[in-house]
Every structure is written in C-alpha cells, then in structure tokens.
PDB file of N, CA and C in Angstrom:
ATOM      1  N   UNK A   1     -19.651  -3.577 -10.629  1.00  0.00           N
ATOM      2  CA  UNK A   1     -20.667  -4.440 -11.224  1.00  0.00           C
ATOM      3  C   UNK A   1     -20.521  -4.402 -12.732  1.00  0.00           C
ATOM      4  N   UNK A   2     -20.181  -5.509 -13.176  1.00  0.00           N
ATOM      5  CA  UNK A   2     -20.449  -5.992 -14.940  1.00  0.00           C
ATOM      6  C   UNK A   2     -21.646  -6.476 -15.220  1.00  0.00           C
ATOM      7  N   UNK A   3     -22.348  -6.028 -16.239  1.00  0.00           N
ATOM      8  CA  UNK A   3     -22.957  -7.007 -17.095  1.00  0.00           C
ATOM      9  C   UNK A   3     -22.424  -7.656 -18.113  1.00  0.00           C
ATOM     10  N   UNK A   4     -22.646  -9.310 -18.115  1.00  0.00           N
ATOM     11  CA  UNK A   4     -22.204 -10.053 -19.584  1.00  0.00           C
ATOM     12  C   UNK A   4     -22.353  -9.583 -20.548  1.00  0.00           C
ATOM     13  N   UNK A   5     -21.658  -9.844 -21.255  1.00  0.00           N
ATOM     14  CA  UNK A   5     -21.550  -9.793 -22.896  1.00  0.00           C
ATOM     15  C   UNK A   5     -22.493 -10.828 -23.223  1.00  0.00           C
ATOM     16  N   UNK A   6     -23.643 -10.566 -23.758  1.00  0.00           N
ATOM     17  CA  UNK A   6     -24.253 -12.195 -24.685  1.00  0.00           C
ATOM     18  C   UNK A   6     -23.264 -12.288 -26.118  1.00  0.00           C
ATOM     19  N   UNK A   7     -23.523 -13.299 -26.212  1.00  0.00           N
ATOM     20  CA  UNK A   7     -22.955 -13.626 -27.814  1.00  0.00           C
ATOM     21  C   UNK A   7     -23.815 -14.790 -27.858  1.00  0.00           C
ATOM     22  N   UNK A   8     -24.472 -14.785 -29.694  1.00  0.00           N
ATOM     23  CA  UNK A   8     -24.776 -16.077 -29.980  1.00  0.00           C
ATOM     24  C   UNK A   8     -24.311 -17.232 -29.339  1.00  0.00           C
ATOM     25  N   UNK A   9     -23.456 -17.498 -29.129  1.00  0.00           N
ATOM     26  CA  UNK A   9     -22.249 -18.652 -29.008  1.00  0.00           C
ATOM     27  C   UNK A   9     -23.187 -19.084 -27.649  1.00  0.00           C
ATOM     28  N   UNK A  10     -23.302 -17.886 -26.493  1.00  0.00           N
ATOM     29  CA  UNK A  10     -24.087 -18.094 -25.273  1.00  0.00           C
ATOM     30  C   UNK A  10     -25.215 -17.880 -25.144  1.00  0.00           C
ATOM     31  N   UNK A  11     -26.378 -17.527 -26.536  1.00  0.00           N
ATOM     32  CA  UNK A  11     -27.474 -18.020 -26.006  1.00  0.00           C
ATOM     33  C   UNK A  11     -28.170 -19.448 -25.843  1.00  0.00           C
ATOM     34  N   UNK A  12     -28.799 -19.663 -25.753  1.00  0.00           N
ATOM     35  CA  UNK A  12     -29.665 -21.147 -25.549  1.00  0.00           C
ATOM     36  C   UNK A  12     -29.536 -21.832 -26.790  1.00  0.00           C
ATOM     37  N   UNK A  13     -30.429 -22.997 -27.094  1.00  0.00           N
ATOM     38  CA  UNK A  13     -30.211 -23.193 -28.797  1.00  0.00           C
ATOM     39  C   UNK A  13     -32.242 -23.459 -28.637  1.00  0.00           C
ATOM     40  N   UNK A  14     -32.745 -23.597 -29.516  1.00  0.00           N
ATOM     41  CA  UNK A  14     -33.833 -24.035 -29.584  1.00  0.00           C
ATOM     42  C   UNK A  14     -34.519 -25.394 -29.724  1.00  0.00           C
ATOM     43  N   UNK A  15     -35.384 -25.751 -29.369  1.00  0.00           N
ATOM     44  CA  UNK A  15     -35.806 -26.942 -29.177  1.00  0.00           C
ATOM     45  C   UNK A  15     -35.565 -27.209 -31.373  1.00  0.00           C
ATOM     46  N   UNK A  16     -35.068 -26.648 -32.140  1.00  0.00           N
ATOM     47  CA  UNK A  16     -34.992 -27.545 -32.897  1.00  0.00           C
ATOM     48  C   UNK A  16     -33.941 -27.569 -33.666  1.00  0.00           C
ATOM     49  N   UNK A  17     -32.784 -26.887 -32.530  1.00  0.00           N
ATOM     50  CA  UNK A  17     -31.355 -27.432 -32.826  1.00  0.00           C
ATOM     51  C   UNK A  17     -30.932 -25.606 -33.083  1.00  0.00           C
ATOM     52  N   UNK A  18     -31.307 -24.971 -33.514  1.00  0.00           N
ATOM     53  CA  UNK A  18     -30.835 -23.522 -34.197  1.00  0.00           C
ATOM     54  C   UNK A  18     -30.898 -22.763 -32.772  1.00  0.00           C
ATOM     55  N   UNK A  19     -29.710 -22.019 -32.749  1.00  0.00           N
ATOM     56  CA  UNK A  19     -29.644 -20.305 -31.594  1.00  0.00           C
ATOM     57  C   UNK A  19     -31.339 -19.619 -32.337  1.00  0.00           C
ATOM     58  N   UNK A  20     -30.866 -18.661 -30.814  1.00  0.00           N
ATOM     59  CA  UNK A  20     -31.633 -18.127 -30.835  1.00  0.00           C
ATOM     60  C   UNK A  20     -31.788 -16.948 -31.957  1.00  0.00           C
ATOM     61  N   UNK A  21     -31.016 -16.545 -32.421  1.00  0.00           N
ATOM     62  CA  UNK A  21     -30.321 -15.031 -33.163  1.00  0.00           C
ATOM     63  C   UNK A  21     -30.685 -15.701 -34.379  1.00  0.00           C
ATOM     64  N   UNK A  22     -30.321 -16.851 -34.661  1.00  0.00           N
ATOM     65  CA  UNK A  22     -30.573 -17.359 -36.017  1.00  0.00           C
ATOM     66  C   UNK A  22     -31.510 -17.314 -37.018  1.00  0.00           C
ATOM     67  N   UNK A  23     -32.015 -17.523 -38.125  1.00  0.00           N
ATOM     68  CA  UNK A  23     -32.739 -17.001 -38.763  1.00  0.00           C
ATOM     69  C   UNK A  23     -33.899 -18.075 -39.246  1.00  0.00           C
ATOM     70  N   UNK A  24     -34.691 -18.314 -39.708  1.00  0.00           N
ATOM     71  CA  UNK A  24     -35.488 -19.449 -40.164  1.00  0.00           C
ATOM     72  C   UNK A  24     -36.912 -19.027 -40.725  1.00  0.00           C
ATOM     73  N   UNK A  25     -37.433 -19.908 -42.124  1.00  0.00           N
ATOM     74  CA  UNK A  25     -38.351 -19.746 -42.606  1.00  0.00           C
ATOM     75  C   UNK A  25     -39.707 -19.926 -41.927  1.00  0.00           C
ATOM     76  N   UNK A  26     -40.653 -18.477 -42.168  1.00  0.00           N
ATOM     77  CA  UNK A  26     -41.564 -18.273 -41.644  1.00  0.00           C
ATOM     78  C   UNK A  26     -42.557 -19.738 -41.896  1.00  0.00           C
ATOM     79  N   UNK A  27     -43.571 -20.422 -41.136  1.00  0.00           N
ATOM     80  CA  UNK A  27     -43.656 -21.619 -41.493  1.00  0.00           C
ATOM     81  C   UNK A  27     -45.492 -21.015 -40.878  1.00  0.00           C
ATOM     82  N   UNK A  28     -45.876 -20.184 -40.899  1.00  0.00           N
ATOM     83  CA  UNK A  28     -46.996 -19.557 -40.322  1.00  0.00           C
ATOM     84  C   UNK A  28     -48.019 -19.873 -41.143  1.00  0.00           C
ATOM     85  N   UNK A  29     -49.361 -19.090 -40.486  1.00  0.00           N
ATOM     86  CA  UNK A  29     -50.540 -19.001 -41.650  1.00  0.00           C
ATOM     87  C   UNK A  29     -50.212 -18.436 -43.246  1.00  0.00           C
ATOM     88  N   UNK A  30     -50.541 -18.726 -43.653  1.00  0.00           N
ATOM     89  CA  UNK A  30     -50.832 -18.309 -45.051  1.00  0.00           C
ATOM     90  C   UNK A  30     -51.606 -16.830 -45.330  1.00  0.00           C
ATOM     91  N   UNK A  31     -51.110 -16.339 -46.283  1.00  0.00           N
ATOM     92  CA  UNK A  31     -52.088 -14.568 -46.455  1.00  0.00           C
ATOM     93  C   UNK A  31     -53.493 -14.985 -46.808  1.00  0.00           C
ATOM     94  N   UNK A  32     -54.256 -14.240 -45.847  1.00  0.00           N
ATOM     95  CA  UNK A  32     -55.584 -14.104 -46.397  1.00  0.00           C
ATOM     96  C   UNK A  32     -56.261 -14.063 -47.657  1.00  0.00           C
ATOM     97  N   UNK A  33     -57.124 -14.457 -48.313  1.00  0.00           N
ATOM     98  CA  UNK A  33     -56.979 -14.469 -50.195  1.00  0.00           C
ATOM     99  C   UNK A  33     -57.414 -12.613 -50.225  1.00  0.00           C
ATOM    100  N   UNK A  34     -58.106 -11.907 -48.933  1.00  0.00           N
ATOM    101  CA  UNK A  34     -58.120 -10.774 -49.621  1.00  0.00           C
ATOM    102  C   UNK A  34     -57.748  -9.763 -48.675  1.00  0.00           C
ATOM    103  N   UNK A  35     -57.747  -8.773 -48.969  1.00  0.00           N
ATOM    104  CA  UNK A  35     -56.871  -7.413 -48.169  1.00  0.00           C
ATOM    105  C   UNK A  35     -58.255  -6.909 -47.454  1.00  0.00           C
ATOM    106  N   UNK A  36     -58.208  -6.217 -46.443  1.00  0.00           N
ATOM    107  CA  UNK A  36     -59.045  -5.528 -45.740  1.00  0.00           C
ATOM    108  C   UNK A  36     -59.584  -4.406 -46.780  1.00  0.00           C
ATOM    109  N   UNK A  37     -58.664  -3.543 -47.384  1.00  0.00           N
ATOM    110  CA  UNK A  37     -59.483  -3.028 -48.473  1.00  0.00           C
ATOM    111  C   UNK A  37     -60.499  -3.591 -49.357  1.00  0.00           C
ATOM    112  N   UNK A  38     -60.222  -4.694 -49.937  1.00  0.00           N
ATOM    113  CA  UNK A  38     -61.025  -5.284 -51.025  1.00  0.00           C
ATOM    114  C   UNK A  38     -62.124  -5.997 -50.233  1.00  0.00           C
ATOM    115  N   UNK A  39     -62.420  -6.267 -48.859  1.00  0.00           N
ATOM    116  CA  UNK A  39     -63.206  -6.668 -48.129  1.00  0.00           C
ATOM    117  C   UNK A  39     -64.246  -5.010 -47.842  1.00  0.00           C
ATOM    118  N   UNK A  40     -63.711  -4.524 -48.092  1.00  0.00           N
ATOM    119  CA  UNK A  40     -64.692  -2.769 -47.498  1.00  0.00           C
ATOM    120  C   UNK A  40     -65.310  -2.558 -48.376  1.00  0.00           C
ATOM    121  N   UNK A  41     -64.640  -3.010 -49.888  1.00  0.00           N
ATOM    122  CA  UNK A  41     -64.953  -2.095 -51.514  1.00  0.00           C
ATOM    123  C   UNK A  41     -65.618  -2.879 -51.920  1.00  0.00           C
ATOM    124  N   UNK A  42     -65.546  -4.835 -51.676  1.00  0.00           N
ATOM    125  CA  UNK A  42     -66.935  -5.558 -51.673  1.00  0.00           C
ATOM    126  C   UNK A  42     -68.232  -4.957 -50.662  1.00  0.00           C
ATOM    127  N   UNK A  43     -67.774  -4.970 -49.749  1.00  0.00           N
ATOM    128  CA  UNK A  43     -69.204  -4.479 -48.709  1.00  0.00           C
ATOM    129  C   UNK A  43     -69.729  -3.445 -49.211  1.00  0.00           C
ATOM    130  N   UNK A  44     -69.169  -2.224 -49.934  1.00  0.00           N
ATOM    131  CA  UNK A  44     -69.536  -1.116 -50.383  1.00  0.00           C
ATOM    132  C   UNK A  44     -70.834  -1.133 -51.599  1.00  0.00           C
ATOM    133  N   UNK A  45     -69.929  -2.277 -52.392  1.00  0.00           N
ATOM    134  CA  UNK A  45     -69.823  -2.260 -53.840  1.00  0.00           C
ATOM    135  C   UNK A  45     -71.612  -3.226 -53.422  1.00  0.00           C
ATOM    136  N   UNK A  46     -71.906  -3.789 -52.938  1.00  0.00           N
ATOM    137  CA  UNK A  46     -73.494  -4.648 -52.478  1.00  0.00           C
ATOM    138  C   UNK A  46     -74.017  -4.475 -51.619  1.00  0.00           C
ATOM    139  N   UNK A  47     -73.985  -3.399 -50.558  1.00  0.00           N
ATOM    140  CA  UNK A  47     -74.755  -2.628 -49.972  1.00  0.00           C
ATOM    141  C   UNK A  47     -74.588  -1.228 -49.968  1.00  0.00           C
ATOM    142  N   UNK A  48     -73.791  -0.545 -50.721  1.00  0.00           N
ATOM    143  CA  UNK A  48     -74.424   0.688 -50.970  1.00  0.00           C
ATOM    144  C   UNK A  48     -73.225   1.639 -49.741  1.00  0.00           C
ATOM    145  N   UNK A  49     -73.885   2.307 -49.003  1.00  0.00           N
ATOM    146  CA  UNK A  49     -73.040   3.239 -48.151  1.00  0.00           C
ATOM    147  C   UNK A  49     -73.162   2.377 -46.283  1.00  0.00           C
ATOM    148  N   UNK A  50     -72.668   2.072 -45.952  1.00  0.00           N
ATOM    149  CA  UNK A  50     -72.384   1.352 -44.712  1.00  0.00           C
ATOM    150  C   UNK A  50     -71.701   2.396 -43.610  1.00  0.00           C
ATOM    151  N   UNK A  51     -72.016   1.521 -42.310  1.00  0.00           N
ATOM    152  CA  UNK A  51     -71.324   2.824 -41.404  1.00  0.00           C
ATOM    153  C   UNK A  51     -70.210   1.532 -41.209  1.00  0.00           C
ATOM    154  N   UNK A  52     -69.100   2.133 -39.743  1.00  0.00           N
ATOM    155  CA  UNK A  52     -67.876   1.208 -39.944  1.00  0.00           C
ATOM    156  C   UNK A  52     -68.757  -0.129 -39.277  1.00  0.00           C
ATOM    157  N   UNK A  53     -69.454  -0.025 -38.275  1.00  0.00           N
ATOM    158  CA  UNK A  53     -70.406  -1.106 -37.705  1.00  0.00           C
ATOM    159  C   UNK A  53     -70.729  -1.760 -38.956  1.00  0.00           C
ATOM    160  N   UNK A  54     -71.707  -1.628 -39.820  1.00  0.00           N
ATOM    161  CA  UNK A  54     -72.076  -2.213 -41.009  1.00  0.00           C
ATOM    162  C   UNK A  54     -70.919  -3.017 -41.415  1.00  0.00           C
ATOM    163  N   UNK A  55     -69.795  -2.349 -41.934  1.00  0.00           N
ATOM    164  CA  UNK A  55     -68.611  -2.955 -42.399  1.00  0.00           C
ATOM    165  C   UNK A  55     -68.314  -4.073 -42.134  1.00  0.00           C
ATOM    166  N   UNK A  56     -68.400  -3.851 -40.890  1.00  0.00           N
ATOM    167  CA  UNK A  56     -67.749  -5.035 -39.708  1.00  0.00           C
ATOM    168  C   UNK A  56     -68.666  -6.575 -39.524  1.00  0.00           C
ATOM    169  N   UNK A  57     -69.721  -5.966 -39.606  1.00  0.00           N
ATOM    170  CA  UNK A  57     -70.808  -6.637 -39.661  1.00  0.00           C
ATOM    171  C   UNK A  57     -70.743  -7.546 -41.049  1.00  0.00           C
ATOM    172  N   UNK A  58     -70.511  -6.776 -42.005  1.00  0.00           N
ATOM    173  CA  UNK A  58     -70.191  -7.533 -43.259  1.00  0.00           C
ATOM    174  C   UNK A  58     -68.879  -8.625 -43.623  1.00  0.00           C
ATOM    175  N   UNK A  59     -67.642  -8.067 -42.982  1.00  0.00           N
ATOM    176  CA  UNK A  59     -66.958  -8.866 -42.858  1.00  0.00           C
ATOM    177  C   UNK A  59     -67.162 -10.442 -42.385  1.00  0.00           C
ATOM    178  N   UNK A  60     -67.387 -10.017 -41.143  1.00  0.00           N
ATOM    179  CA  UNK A  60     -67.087 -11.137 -39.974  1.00  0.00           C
ATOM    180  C   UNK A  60     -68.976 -11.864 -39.945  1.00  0.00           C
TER     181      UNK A  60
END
C-alpha cells in the first residue's frame, strides 16, 4: 500500500482561479479600533474596581 504524493500541481484550484497552497491577501474584517486591554482600563478608569462579570458587562 502507497500513499500519493500531493503536490501543488495536484491539488484542486479554487473557485477564484489560485491552488490551494497559494498565498493571497487577507481581505477580512478590519482590527477593532481598540484592544481588549484598553476596553478593561476604560471600564476601570469610570467605574472604579469591577469584577470580570462587571467588565464584561461593560464591554458588550
């Protein structure tokens, strides 16, 4: 019993012309304007001492 060799050459191609292996610009969401830190150190910074519930609560 063999298993194949893949090679680029034999994988699929993608519905937008490029292999699979190939590389391509991330085309995703965008970064959040702030970091989970600076979201905690605001919540902190205007209510004082919070539990992680609070936090969370503040976030979302």
């Amino acid at each position: 019993f063999q298993v194949p060799r893949i090679t680029e050459k034999s994988l699929p191609l993608k519905e937008d012309g490029r292999g699979v292996g190939q590389s391509y610009r991330y085309s995703g969401p965008k970064k959040p304007p702030f970091t989970y830190t600076e979201l905690i150190e605001y919540a902190l910074s205007e209510k004082g001492e919070l539990t992680v519930s609070g936090i969370y609560q503040w976030i979302s």
